[in-house]
C-alpha atoms as a PDB file:
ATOM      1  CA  UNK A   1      24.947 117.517 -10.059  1.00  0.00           C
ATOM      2  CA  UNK A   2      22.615 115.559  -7.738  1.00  0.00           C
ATOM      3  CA  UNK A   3      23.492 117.592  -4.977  1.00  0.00           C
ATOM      4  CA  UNK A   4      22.948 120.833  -6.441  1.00  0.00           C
ATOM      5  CA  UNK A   5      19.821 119.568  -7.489  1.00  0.00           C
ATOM      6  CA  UNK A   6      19.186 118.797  -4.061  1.00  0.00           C
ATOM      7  CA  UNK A   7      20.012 121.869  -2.776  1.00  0.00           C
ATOM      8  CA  UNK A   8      17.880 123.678  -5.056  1.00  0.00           C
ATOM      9  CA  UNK A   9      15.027 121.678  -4.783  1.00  0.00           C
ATOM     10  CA  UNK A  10      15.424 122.040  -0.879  1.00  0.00           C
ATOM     11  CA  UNK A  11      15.511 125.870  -1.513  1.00  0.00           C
ATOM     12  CA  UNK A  12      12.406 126.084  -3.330  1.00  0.00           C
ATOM     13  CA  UNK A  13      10.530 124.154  -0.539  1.00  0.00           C
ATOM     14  CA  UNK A  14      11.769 126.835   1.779  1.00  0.00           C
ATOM     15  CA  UNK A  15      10.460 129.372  -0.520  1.00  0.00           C
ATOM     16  CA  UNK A  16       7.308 127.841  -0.814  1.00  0.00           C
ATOM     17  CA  UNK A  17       6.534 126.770   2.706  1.00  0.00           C
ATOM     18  CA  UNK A  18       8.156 130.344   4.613  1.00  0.00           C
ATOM     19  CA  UNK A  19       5.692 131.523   7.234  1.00  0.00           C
ATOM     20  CA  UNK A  20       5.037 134.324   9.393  1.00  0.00           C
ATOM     21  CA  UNK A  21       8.237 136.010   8.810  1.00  0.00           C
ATOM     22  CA  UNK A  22       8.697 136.545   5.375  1.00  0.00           C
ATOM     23  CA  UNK A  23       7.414 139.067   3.003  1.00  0.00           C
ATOM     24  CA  UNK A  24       6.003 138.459  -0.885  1.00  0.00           C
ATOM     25  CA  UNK A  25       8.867 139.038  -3.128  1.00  0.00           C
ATOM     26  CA  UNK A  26       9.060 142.674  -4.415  1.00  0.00           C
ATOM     27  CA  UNK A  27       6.576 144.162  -7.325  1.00  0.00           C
ATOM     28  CA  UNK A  28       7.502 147.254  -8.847  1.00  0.00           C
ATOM     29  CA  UNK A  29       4.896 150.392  -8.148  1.00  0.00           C
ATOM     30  CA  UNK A  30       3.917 152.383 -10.655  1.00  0.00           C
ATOM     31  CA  UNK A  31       3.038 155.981 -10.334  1.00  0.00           C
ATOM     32  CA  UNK A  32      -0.142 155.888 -12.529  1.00  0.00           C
ATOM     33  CA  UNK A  33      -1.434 159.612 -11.924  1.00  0.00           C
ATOM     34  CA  UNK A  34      -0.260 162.531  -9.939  1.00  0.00           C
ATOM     35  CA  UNK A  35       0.513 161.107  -6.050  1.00  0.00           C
ATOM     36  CA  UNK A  36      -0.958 158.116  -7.192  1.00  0.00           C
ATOM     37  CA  UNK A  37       0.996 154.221  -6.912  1.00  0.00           C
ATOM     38  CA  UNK A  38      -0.131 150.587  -7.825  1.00  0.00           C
ATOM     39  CA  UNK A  39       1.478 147.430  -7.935  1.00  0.00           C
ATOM     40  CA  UNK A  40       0.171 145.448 -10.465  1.00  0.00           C
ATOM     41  CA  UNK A  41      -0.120 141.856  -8.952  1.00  0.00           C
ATOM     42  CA  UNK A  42       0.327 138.711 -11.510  1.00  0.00           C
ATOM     43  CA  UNK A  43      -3.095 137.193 -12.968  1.00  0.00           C
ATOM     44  CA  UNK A  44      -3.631 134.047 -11.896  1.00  0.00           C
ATOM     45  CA  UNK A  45      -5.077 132.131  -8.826  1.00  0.00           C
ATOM     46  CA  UNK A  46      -3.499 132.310  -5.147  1.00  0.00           C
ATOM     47  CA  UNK A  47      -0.687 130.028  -5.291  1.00  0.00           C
ATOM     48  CA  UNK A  48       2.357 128.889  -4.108  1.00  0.00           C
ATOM     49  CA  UNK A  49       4.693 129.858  -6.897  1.00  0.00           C
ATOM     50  CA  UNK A  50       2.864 133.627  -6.662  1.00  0.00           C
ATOM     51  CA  UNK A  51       2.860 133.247  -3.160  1.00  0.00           C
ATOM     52  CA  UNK A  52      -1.052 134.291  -2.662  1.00  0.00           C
ATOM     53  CA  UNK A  53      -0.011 137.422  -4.139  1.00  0.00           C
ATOM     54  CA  UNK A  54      -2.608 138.394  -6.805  1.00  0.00           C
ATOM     55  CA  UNK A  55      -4.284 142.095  -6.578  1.00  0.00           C
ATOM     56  CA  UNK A  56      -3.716 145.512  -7.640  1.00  0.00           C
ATOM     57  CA  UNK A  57      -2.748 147.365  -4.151  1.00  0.00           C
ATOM     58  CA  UNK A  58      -2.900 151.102  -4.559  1.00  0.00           C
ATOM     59  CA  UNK A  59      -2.003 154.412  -2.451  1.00  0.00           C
ATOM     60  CA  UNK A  60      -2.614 158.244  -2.644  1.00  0.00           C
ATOM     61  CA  UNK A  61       0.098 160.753  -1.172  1.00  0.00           C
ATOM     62  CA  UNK A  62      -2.703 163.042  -0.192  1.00  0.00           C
ATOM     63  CA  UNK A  63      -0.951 165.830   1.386  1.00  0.00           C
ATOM     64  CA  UNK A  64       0.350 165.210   4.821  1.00  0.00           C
ATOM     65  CA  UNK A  65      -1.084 161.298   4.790  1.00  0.00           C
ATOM     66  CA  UNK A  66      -1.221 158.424   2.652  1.00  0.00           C
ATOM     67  CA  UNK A  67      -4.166 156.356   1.923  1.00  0.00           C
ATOM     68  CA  UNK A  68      -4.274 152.832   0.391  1.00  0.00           C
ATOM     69  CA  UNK A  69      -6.648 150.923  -1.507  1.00  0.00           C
ATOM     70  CA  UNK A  70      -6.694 146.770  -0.852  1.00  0.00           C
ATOM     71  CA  UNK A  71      -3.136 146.173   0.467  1.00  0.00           C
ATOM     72  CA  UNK A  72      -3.185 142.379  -0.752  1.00  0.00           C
ATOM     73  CA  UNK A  73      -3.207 139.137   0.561  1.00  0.00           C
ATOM     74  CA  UNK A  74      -1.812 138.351   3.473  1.00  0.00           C
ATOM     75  CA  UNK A  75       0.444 139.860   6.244  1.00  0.00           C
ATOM     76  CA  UNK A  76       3.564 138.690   3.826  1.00  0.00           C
ATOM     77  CA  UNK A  77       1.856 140.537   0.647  1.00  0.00           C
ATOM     78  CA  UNK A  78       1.547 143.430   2.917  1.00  0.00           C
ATOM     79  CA  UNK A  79       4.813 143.650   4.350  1.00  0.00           C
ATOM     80  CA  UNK A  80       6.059 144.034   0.668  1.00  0.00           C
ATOM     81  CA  UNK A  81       2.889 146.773  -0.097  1.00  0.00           C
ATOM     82  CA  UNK A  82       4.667 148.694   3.558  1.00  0.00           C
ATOM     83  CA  UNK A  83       8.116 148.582   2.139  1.00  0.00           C
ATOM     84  CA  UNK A  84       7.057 150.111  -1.558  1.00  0.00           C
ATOM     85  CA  UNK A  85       5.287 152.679   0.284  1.00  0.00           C
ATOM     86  CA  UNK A  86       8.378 153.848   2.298  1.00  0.00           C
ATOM     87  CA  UNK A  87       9.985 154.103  -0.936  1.00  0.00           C
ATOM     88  CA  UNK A  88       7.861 156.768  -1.930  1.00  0.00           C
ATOM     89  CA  UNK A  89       7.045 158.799   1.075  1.00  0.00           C
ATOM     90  CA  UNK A  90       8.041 158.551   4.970  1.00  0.00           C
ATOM     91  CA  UNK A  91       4.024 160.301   5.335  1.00  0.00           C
ATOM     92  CA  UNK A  92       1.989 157.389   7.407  1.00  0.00           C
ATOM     93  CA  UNK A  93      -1.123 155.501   6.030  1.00  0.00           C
ATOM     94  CA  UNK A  94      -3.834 157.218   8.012  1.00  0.00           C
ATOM     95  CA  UNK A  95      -7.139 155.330   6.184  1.00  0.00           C
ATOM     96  CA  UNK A  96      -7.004 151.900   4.081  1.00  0.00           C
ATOM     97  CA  UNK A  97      -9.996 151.157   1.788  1.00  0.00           C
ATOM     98  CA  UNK A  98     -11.179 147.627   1.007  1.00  0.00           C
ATOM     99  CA  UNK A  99     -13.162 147.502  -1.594  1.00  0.00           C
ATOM    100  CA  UNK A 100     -14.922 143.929  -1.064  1.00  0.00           C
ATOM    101  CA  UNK A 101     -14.565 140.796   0.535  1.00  0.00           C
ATOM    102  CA  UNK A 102     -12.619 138.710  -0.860  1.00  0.00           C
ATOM    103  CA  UNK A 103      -9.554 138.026   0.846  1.00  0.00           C
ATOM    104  CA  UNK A 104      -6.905 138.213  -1.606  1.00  0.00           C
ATOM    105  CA  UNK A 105      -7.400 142.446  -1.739  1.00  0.00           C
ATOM    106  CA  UNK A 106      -7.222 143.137   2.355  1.00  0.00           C
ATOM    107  CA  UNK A 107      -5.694 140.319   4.669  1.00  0.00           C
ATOM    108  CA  UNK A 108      -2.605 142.623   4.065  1.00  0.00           C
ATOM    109  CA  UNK A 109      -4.444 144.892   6.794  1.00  0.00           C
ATOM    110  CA  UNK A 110      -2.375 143.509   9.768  1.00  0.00           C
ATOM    111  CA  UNK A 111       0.978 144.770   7.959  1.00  0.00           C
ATOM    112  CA  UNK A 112      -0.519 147.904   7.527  1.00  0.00           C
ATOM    113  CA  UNK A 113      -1.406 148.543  11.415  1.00  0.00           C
ATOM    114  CA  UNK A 114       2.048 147.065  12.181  1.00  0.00           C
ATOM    115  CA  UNK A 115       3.515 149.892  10.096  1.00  0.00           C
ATOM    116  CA  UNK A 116       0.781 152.024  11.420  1.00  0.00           C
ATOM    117  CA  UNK A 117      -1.226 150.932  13.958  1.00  0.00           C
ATOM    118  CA  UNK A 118      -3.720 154.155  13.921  1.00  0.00           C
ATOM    119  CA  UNK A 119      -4.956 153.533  10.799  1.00  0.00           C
ATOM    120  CA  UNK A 120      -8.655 153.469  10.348  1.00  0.00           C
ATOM    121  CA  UNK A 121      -9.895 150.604   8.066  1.00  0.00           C
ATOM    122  CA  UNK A 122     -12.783 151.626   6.106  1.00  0.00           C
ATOM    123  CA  UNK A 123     -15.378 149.006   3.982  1.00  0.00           C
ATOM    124  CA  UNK A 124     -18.620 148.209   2.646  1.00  0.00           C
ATOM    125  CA  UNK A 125     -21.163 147.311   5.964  1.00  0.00           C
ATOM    126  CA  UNK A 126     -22.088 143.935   4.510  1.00  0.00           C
ATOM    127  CA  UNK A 127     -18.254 143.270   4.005  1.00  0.00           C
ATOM    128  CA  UNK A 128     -17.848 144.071   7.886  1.00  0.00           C
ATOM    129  CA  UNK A 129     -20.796 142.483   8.455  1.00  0.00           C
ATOM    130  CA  UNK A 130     -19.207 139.392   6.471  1.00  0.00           C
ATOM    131  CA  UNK A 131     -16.072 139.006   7.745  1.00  0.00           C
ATOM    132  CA  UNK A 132     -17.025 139.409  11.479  1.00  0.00           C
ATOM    133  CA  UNK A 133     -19.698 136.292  10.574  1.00  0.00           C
ATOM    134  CA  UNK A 134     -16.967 134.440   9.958  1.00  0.00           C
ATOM    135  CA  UNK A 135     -15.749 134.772   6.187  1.00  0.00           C
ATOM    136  CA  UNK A 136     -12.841 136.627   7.497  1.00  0.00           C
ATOM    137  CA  UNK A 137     -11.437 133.441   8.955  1.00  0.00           C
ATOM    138  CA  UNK A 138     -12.570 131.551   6.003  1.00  0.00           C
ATOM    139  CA  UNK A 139     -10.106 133.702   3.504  1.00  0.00           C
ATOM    140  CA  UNK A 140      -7.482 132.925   5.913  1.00  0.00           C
ATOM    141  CA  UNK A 141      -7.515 129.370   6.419  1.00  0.00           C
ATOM    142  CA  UNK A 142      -8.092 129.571   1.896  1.00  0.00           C
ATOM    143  CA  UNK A 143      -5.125 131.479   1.579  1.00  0.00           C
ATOM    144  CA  UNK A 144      -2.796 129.156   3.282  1.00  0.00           C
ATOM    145  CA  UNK A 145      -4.364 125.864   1.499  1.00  0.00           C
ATOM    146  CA  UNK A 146      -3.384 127.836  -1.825  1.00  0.00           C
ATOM    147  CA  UNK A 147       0.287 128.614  -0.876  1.00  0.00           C
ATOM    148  CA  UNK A 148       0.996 125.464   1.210  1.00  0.00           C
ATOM    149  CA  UNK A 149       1.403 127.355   4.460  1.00  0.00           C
ATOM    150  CA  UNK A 150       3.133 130.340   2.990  1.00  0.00           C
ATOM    151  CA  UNK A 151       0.380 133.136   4.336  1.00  0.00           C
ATOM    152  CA  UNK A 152       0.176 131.584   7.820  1.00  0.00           C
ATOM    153  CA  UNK A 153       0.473 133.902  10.412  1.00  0.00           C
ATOM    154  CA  UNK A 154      -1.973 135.806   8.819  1.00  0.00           C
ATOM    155  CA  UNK A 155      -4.624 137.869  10.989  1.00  0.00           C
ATOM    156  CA  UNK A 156      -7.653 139.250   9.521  1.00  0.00           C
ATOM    157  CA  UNK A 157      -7.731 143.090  10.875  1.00  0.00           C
ATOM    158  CA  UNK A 158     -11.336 143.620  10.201  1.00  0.00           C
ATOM    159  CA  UNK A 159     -12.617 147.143   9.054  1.00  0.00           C
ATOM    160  CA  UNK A 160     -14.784 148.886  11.317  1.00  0.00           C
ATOM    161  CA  UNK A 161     -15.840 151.871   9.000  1.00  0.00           C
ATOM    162  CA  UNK A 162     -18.757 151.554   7.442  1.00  0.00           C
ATOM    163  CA  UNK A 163     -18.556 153.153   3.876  1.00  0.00           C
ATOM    164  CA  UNK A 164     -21.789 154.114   2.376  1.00  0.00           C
ATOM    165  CA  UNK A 165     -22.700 154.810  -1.467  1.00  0.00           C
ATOM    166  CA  UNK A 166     -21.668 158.427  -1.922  1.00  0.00           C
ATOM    167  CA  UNK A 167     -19.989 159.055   1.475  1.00  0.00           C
ATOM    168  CA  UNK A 168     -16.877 162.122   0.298  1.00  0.00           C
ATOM    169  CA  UNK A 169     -14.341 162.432   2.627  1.00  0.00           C
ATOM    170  CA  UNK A 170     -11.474 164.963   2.621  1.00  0.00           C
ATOM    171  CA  UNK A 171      -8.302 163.461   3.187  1.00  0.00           C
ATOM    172  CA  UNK A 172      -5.477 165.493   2.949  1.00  0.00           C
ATOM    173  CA  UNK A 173      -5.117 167.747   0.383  1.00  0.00           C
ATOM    174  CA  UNK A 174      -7.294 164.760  -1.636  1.00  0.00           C
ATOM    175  CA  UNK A 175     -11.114 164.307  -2.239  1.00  0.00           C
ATOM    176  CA  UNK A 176     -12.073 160.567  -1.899  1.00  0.00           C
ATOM    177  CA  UNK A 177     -15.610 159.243  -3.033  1.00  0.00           C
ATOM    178  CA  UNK A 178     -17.317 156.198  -2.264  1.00  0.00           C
ATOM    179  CA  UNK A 179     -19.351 154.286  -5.255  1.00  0.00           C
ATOM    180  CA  UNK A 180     -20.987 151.148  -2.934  1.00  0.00           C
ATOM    181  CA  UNK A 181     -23.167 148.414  -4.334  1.00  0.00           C
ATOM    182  CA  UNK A 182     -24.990 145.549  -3.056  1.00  0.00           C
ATOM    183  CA  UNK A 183     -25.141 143.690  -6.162  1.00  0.00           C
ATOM    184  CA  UNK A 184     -22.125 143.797  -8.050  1.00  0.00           C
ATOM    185  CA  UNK A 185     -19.203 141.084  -7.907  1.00  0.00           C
ATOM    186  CA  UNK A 186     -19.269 140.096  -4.154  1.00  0.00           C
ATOM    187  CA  UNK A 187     -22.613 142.315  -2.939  1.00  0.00           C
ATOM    188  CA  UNK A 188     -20.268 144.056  -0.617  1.00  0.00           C
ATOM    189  CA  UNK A 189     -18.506 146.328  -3.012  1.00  0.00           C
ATOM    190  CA  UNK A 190     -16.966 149.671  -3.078  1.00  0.00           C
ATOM    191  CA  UNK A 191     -15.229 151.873  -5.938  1.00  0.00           C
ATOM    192  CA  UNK A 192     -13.256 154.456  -4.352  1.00  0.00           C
ATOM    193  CA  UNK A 193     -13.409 157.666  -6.646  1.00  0.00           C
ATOM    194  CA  UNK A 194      -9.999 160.107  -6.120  1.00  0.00           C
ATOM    195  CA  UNK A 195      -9.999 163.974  -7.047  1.00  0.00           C
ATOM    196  CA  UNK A 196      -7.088 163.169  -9.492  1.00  0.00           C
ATOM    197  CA  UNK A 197      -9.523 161.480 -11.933  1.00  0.00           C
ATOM    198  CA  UNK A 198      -8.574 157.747 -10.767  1.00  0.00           C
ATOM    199  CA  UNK A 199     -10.719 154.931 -10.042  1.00  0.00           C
ATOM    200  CA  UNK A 200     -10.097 151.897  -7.883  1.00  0.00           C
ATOM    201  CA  UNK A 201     -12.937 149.484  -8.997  1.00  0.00           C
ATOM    202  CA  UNK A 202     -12.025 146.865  -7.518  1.00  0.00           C
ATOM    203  CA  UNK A 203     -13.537 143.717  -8.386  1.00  0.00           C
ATOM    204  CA  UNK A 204     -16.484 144.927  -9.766  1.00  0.00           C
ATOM    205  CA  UNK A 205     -13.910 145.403 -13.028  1.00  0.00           C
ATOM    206  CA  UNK A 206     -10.745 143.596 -14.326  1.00  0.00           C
ATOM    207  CA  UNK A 207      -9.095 144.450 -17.597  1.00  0.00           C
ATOM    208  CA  UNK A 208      -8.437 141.239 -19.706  1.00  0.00           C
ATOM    209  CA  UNK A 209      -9.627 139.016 -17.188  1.00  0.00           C
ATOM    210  CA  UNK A 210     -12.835 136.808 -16.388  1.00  0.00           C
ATOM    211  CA  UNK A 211     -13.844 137.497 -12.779  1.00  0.00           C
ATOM    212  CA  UNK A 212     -14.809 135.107 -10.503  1.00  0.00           C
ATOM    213  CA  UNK A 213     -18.527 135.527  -9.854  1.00  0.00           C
ATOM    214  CA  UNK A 214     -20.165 132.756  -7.479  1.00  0.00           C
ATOM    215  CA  UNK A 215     -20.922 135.626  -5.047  1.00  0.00           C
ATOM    216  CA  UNK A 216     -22.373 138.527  -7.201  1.00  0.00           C
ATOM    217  CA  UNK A 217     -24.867 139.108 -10.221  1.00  0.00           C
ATOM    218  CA  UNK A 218     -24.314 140.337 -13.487  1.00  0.00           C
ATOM    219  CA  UNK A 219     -27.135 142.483 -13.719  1.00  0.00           C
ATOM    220  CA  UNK A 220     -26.047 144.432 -10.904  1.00  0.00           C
ATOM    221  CA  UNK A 221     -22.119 144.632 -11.651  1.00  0.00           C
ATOM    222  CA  UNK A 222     -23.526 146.053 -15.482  1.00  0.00           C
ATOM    223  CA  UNK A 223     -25.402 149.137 -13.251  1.00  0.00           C
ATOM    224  CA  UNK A 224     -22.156 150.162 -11.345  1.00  0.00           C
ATOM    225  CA  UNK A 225     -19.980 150.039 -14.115  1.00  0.00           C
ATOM    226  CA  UNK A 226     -22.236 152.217 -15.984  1.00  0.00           C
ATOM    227  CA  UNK A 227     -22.237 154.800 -13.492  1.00  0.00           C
ATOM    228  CA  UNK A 228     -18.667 154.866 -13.321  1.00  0.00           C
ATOM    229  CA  UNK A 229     -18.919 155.264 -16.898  1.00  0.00           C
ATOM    230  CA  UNK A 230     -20.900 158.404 -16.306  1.00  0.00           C
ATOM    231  CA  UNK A 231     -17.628 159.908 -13.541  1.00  0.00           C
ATOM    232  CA  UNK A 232     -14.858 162.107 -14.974  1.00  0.00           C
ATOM    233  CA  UNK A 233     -11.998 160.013 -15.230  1.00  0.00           C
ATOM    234  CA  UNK A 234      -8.658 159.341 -16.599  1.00  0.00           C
ATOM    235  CA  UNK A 235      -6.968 156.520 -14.607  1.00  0.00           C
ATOM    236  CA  UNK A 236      -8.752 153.179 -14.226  1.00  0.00           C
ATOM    237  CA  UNK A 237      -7.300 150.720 -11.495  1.00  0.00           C
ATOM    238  CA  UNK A 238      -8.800 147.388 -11.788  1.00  0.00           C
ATOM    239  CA  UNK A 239      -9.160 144.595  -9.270  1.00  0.00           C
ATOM    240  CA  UNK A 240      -6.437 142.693 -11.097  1.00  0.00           C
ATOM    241  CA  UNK A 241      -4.441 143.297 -14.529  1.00  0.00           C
ATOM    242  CA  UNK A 242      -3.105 146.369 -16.081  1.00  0.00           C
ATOM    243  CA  UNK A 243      -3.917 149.920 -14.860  1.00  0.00           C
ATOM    244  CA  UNK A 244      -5.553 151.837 -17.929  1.00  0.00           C
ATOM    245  CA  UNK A 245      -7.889 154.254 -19.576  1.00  0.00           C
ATOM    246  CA  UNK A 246     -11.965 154.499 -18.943  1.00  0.00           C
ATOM    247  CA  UNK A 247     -12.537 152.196 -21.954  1.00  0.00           C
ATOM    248  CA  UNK A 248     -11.631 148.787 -19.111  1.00  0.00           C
ATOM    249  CA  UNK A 249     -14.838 149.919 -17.488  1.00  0.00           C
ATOM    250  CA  UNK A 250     -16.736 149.343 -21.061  1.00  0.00           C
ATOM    251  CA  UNK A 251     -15.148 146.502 -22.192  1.00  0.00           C
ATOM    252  CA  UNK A 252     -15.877 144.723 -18.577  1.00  0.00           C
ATOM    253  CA  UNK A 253     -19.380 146.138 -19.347  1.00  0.00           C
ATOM    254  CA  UNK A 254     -19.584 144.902 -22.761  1.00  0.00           C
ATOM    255  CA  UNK A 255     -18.154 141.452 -21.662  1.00  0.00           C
ATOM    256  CA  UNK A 256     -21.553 141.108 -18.933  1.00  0.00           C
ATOM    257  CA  UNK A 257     -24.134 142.174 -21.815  1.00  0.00           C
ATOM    258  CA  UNK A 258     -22.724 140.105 -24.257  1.00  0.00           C
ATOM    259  CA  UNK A 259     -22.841 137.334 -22.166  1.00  0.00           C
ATOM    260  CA  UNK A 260     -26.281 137.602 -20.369  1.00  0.00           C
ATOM    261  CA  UNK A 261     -27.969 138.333 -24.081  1.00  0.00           C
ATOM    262  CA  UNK A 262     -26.248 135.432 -25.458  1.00  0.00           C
ATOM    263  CA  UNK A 263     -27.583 133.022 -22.277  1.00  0.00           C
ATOM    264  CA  UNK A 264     -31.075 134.500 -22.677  1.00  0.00           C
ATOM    265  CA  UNK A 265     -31.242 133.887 -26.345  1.00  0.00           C
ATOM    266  CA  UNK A 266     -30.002 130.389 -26.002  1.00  0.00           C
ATOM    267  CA  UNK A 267     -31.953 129.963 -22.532  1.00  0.00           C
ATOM    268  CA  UNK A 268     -35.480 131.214 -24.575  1.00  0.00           C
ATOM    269  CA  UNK A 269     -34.409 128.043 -27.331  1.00  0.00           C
ATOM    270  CA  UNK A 270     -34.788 125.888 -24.147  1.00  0.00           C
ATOM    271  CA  UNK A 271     -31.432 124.971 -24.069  1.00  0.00           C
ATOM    272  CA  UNK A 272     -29.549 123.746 -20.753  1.00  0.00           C
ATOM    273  CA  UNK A 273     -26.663 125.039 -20.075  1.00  0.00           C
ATOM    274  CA  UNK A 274     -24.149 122.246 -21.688  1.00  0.00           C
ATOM    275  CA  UNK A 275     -26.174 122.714 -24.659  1.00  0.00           C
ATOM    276  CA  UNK A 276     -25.798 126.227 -24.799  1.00  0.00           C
ATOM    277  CA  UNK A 277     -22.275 126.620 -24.424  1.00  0.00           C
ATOM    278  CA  UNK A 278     -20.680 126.682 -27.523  1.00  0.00           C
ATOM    279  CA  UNK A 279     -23.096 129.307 -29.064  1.00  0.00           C
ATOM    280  CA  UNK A 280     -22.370 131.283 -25.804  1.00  0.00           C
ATOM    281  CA  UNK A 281     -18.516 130.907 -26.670  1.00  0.00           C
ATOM    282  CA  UNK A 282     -18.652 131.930 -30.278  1.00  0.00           C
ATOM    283  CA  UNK A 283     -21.026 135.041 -29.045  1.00  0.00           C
ATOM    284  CA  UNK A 284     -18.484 135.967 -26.980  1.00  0.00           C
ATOM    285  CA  UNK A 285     -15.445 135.539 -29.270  1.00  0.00           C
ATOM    286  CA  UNK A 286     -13.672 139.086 -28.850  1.00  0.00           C
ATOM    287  CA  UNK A 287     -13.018 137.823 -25.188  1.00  0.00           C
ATOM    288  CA  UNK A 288     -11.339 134.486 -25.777  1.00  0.00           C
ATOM    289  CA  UNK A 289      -8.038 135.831 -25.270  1.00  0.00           C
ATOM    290  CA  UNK A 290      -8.788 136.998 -21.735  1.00  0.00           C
ATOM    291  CA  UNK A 291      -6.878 135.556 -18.696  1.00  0.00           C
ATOM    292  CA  UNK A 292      -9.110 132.300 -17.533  1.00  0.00           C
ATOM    293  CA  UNK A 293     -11.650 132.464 -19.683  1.00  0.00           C
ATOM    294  CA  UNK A 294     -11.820 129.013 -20.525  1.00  0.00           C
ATOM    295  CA  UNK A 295     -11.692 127.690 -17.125  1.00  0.00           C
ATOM    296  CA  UNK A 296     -14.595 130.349 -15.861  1.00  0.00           C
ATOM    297  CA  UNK A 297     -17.049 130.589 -18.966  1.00  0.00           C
ATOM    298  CA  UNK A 298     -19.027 127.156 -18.197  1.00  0.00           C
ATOM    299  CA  UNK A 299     -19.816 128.666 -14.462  1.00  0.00           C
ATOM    300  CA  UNK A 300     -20.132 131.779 -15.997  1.00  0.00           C
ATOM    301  CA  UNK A 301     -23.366 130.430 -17.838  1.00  0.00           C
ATOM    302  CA  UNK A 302     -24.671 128.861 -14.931  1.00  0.00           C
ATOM    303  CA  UNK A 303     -25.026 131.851 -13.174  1.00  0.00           C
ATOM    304  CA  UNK A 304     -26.279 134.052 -16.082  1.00  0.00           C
ATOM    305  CA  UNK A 305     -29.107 131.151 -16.132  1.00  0.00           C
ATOM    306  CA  UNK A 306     -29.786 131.527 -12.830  1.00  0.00           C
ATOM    307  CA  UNK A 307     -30.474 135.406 -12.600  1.00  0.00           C
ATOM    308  CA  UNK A 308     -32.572 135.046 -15.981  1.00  0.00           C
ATOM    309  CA  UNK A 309     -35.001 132.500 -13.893  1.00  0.00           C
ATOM    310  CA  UNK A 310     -34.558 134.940 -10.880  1.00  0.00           C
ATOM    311  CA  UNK A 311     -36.589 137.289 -12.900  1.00  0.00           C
END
């Protein structure tokens, strides 16, 4: 029994510590509207047991092409985002969105231009502008603390697309729509609106999950939303958790209001921000149950305080 103990314990470090030549283990994709697949990635940090694999990676069958939205991770995460694709068309990816720039949605870029090298790799300018600065590199050396090594031999393929607010381009036999912001969840931010009445929000939206937001504003992730609020949709693809309906944009909305007026009502009482927290909390009780909410809510407060002084 010690041995087989052993051996598995030995065959988990494997697992945990495989490099450049191994690929995320397989996600199911999900045709969520017509020509339309995501793979809903776990919730949770980048890790070694989910193998830095964490985002929603999506792809249109417009036509004679295919375009994807945030193909993951890491050059593993987007080997496995390659392989899901093949099983759904032999087209080739001929454009790739990233939608901001955090790592963990586009270091699966190099996989993609192994698959299909003359892809075009399209972004936000101040996410170019970003990663060439040297973020890029930053993500990468992140995601291989997080997995022990697992995402090395990662490259970060850079976009060199600019994507404006409002740019339409005709893809296909597919309309694709570009939603940009500068002050949303990372200030480099795109939504990329499809004719087929989907969304991909990326970050700037999560469904029953508390976003990360050291690198954005409230104020200005509330504006976006609301004007995707104002689009004709049907399909809602979030940054992370489960693909849904329009009412994830106003429940990501109503999570921001609820807690910047709860901070400003405490923050007028001259409270700090330890003081404040557990009115904050019980303000913002219909959220509780949302993924990492208690481990984000105390920074969460911070921040609101810090775009009420910004005022």
């Amino acid at each position: 029994m010690r041995i087989i103990a052993l051996l598995a314990g030995a065959c988990m470090a494997l697992t945990a510590h495989a490099g450049p030549g191994d690929t995320v283990r397989a996600y199911p994709a999900q045709e969520v509207a017509p020509d339309t697949w995501v793979i809903t990635g776990p919730l949770g940090e980048p890790s070694v047991s989910n193998q830095g694999f964490m985002n929603n990676p999506g792809w249109v069958i417009a036509g004679d092409q295919v375009v994807v939205i945030d193909p993951g991770s890491s050059l593993q995460a987007g080997r496995m985002v390659v392989a899901a694709i093949r099983k759904t068309t032999a087209l080739p990816v001929t454009v790739v969105y990233n939608t901001h720039i955090h790592g963990d949605h586009w270091l699966g870029n190099q996989a993609i231009l192994e698959a299909w090298p003359k892809a075009r790799l399209v972004a936000h300018p101040d996410m170019i502008a970003k990663a060439q600065a040297g973020e890029a590199q930053t993500w990468v050396n992140l995601m291989s603390r997080l997995t022990e090594g697992y995402t090395d031999g990662t490259r970060a393929e850079i976009p060199n697309i600019a994507a404006t607010d409002g740019m339409s381009l005709k893809l296909g036999n597919r309309q694709f729509t570009i939603h940009a912001s500068n002050d949303a969840h990372s200030k480099t931010d795109i939504m990329v609106e499809v004719d087929n009445g989907v969304l991909f929000t990326g970050d700037n939206v999560l469904n029953r999950r508390v976003a990360r937001m050291d690198d954005g504003t409230f104020k200005g992730n509330i504006r976006i939303i609301e004007r995707a609020l104002k689009l004709p949709l049907k399909t809602v693809v979030p940054g992370h958790g489960e693909v849904g309906n329009p009412q994830i944009l106003q429940a990501q909305r109503d999570y921001f209001q609820a807690l910047m007026d709860a901070v400003r009502t405490e923050y007028d009482a001259g409270k700090a921000d330890y003081e404040m927290k557990p009115a904050v909390m019980a303000k913002l009780a219909a959220f509780q149950s949302w993924d990492n909410f208690e481990g984000a809510i105390g920074k969460h407060i911070s921040l609101a305080i810090l775009e009420i002084e910004q005022e």
